[in-house]
N, C-alpha and C. Protein backbone atom coordinates (compact mmCIF):
# COMPACT_ATOMS: atom_id res chain seq x y z
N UNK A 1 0.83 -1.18 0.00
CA UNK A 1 0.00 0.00 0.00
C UNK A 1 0.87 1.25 0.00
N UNK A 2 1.68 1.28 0.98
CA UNK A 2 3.01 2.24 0.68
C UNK A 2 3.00 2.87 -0.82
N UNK A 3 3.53 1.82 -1.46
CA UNK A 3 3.83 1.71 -3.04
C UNK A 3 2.65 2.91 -3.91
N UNK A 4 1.87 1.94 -3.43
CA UNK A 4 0.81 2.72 -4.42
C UNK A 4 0.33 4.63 -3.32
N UNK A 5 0.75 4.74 -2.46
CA UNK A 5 0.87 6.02 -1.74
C UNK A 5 1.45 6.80 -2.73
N UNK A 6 2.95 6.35 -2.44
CA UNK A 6 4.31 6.85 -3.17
C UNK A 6 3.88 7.26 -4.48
N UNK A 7 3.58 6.23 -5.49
CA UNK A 7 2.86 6.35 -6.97
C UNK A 7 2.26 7.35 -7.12
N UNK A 8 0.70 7.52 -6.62
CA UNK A 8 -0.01 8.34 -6.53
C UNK A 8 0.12 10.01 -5.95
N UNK A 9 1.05 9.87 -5.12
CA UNK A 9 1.96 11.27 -5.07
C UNK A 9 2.83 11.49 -6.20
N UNK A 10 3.68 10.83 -6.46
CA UNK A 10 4.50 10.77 -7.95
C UNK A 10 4.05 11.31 -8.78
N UNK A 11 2.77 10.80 -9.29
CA UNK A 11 2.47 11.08 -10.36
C UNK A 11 1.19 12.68 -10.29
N UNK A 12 1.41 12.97 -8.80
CA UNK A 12 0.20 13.93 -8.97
C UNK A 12 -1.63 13.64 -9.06
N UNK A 13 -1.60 12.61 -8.73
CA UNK A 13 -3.21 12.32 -9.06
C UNK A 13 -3.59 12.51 -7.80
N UNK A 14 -4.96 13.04 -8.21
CA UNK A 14 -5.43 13.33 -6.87
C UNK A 14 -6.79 12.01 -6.48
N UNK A 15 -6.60 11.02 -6.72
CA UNK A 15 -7.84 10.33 -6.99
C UNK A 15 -7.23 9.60 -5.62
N UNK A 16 -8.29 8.59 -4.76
CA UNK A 16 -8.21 8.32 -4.21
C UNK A 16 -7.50 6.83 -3.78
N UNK A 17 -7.30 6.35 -2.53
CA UNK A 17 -6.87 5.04 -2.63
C UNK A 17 -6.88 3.79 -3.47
N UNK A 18 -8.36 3.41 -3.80
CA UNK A 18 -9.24 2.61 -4.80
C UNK A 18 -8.39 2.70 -5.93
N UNK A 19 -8.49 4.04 -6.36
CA UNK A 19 -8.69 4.16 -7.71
C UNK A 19 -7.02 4.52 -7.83
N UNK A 20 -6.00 4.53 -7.20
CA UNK A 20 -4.74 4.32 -7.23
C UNK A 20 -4.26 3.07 -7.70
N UNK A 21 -4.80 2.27 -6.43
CA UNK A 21 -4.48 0.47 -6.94
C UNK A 21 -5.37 0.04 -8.58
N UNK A 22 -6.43 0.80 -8.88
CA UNK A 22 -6.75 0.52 -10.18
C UNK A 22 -5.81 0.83 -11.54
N UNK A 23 -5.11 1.64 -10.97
CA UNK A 23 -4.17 2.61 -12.03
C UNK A 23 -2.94 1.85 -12.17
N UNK A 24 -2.68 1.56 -11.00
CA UNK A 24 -1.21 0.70 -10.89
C UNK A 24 -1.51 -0.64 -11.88
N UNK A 25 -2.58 -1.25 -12.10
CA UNK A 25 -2.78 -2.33 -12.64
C UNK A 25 -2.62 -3.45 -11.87
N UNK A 26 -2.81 -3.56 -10.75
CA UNK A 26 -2.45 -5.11 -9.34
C UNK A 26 -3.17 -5.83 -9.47
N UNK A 27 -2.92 -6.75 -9.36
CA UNK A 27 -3.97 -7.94 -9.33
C UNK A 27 -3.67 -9.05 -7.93
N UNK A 28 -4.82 -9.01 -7.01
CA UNK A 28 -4.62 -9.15 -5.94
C UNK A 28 -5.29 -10.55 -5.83
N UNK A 29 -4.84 -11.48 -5.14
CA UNK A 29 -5.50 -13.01 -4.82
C UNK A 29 -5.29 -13.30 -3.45
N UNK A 30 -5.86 -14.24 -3.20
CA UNK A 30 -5.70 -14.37 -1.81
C UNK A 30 -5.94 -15.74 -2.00
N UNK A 31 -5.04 -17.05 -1.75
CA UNK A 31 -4.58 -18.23 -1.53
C UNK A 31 -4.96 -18.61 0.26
N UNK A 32 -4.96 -20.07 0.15
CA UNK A 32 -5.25 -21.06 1.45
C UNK A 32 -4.37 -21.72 1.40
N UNK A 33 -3.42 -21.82 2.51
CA UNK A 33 -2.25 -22.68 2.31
C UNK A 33 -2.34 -23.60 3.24
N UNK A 34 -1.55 -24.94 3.52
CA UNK A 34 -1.57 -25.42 4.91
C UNK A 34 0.16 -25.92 5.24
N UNK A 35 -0.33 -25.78 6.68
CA UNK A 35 1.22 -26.40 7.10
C UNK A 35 1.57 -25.24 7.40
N UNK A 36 1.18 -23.56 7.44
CA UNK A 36 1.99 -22.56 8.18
C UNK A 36 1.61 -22.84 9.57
N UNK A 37 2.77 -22.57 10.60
CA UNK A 37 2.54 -22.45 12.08
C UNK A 37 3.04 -21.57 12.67
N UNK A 38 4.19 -20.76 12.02
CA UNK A 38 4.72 -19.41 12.95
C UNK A 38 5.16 -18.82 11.84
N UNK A 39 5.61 -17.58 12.41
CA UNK A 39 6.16 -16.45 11.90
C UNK A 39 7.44 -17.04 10.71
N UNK A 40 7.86 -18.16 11.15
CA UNK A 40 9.32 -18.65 10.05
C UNK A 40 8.56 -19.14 9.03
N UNK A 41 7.51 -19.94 9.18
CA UNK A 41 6.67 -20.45 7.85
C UNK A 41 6.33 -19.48 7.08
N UNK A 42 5.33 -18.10 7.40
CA UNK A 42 5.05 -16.92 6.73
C UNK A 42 6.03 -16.47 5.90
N UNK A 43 7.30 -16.31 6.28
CA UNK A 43 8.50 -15.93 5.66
C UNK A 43 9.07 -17.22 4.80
N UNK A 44 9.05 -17.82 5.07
CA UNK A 44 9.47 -19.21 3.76
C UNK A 44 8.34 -19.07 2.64
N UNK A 45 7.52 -19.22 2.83
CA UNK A 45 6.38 -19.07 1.79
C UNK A 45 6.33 -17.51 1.57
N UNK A 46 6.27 -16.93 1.87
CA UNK A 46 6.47 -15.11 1.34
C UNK A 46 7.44 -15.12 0.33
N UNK A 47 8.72 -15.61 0.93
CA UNK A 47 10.26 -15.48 0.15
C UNK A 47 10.19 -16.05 -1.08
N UNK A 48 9.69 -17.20 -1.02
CA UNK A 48 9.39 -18.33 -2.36
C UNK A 48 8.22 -17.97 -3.08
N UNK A 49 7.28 -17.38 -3.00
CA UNK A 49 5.80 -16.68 -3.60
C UNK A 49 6.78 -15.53 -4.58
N UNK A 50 7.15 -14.53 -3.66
CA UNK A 50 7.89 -13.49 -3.84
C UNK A 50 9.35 -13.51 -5.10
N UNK A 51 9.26 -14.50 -5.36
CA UNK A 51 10.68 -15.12 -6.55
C UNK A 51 9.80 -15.18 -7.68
N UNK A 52 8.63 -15.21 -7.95
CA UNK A 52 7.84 -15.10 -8.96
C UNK A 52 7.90 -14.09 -9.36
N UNK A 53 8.13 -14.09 -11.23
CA UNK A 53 8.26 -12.88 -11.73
C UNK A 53 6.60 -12.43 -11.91
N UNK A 54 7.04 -11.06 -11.67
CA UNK A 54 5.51 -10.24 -11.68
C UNK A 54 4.90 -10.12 -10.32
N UNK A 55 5.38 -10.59 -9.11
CA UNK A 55 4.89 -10.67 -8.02
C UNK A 55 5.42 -9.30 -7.19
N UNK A 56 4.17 -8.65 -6.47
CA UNK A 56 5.06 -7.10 -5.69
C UNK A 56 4.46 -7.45 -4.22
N UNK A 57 4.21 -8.24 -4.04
CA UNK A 57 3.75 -8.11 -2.69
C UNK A 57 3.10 -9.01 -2.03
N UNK A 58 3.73 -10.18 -0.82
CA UNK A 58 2.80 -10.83 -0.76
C UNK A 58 2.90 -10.91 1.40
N UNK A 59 2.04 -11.45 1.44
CA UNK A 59 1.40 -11.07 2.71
C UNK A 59 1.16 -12.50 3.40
N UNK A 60 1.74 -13.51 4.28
CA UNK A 60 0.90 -14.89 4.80
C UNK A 60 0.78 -14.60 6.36
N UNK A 61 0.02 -15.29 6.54
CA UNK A 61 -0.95 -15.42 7.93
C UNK A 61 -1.02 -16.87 8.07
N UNK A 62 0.64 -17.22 9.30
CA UNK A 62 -0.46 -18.51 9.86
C UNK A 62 -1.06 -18.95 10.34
N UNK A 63 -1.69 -17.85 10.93
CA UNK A 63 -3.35 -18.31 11.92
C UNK A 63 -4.20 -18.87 11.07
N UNK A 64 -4.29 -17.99 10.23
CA UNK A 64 -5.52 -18.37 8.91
C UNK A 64 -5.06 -18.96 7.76
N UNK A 65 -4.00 -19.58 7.44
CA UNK A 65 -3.51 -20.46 7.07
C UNK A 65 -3.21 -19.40 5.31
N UNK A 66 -3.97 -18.03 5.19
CA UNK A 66 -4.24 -17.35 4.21
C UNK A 66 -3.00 -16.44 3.73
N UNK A 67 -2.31 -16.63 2.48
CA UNK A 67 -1.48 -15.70 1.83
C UNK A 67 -1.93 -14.87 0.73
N UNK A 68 -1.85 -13.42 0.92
CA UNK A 68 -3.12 -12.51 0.18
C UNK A 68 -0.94 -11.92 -1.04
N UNK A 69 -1.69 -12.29 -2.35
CA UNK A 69 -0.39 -12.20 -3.14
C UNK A 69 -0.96 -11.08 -4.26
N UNK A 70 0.02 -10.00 -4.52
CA UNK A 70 -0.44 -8.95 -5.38
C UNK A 70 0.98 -9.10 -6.25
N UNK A 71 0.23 -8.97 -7.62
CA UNK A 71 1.00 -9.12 -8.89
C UNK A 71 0.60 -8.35 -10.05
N UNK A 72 1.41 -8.39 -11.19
CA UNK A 72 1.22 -7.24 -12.17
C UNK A 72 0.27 -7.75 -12.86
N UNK A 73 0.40 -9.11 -13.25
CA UNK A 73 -0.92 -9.46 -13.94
C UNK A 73 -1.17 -10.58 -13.19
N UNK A 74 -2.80 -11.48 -13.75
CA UNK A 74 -2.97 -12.60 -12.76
C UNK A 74 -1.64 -14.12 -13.17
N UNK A 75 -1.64 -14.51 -11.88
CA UNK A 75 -0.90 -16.07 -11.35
C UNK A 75 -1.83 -17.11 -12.06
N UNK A 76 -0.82 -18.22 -12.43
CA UNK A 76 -1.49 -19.10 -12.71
C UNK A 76 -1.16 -20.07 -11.41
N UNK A 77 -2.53 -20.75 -11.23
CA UNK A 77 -1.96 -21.75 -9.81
C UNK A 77 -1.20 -22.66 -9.51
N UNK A 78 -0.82 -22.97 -11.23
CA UNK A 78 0.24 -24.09 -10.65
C UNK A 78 1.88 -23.38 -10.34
N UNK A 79 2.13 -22.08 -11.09
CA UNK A 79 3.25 -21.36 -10.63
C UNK A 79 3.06 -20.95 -9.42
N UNK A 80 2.11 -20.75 -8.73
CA UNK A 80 2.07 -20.32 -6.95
C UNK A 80 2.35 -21.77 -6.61
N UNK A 81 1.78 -22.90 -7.08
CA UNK A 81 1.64 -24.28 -6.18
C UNK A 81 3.34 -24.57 -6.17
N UNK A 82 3.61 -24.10 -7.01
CA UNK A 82 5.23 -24.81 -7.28
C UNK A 82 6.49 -24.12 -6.29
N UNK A 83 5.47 -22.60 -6.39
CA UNK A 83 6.80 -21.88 -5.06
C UNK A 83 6.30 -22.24 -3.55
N UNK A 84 4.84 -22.73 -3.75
CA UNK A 84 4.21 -23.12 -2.12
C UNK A 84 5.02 -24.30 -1.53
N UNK A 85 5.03 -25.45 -2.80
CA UNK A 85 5.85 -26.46 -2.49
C UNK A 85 7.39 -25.99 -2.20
N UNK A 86 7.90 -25.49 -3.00
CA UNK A 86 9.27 -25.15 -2.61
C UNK A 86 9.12 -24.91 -1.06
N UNK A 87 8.60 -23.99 -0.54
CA UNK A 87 8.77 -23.61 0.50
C UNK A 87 8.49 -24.68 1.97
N UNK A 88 8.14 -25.55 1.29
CA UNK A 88 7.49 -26.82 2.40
C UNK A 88 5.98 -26.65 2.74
N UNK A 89 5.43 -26.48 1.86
CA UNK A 89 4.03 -26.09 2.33
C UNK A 89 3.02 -26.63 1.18
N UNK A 90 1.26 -26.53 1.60
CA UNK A 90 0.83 -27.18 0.73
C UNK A 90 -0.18 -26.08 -0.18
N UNK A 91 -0.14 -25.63 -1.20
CA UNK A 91 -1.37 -24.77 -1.53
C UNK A 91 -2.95 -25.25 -2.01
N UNK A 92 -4.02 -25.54 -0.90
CA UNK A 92 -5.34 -25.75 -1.14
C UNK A 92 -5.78 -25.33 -2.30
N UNK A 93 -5.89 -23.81 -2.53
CA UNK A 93 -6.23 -23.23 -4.12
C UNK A 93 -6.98 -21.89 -3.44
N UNK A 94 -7.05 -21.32 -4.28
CA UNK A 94 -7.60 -20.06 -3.68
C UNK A 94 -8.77 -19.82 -2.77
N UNK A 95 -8.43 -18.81 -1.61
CA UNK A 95 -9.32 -18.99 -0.69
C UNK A 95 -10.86 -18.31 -0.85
């Protein structure tokens, strides 16, 4: 969100939050993973999500087992499933 702050000052627009992230072009998903249990899992699966080209941002929660991933254009699931696995983890499919 930063990002798109920064942007939207950058460039002078005066439009609002919404319509910032519309401009940027993001495409935001939000995945169900299993097998996170602490803070080191979030970061293994972040790090490995995050090696995907086109990927700016990704976010996991292992309470809710949920990693919310923003990219330039949309993921296909088996390239998320493949960095989920890398990371030791399992990806359900989108939440």
């Amino acid at each position: 969100m930063t990002a798109e702050i920064q942007l939207t000052q950058a460039t002078g627009s005066c439009h609002d939050g919404a319509d910032a992230a519309a401009t940027t072009g993001g495409v935001t998903t939000v995945y169900q993973v299993t097998g996170m249990t602490c803070g080191h899992c979030e970061g293994a699966v972040s790090e490995e999500i995050s090696g995907i080209e086109g990927v700016t941002s990704v976010k996991a929660v292992a309470a809710t087992g949920q990693v919310t991933v923003v990219s330039e254009s949309p993921l296909t699931e088996d390239t998320v499933r493949a960095a989920v696995d890398e990371a030791g983890y399992e990806l359900v499919g989108q939440a």
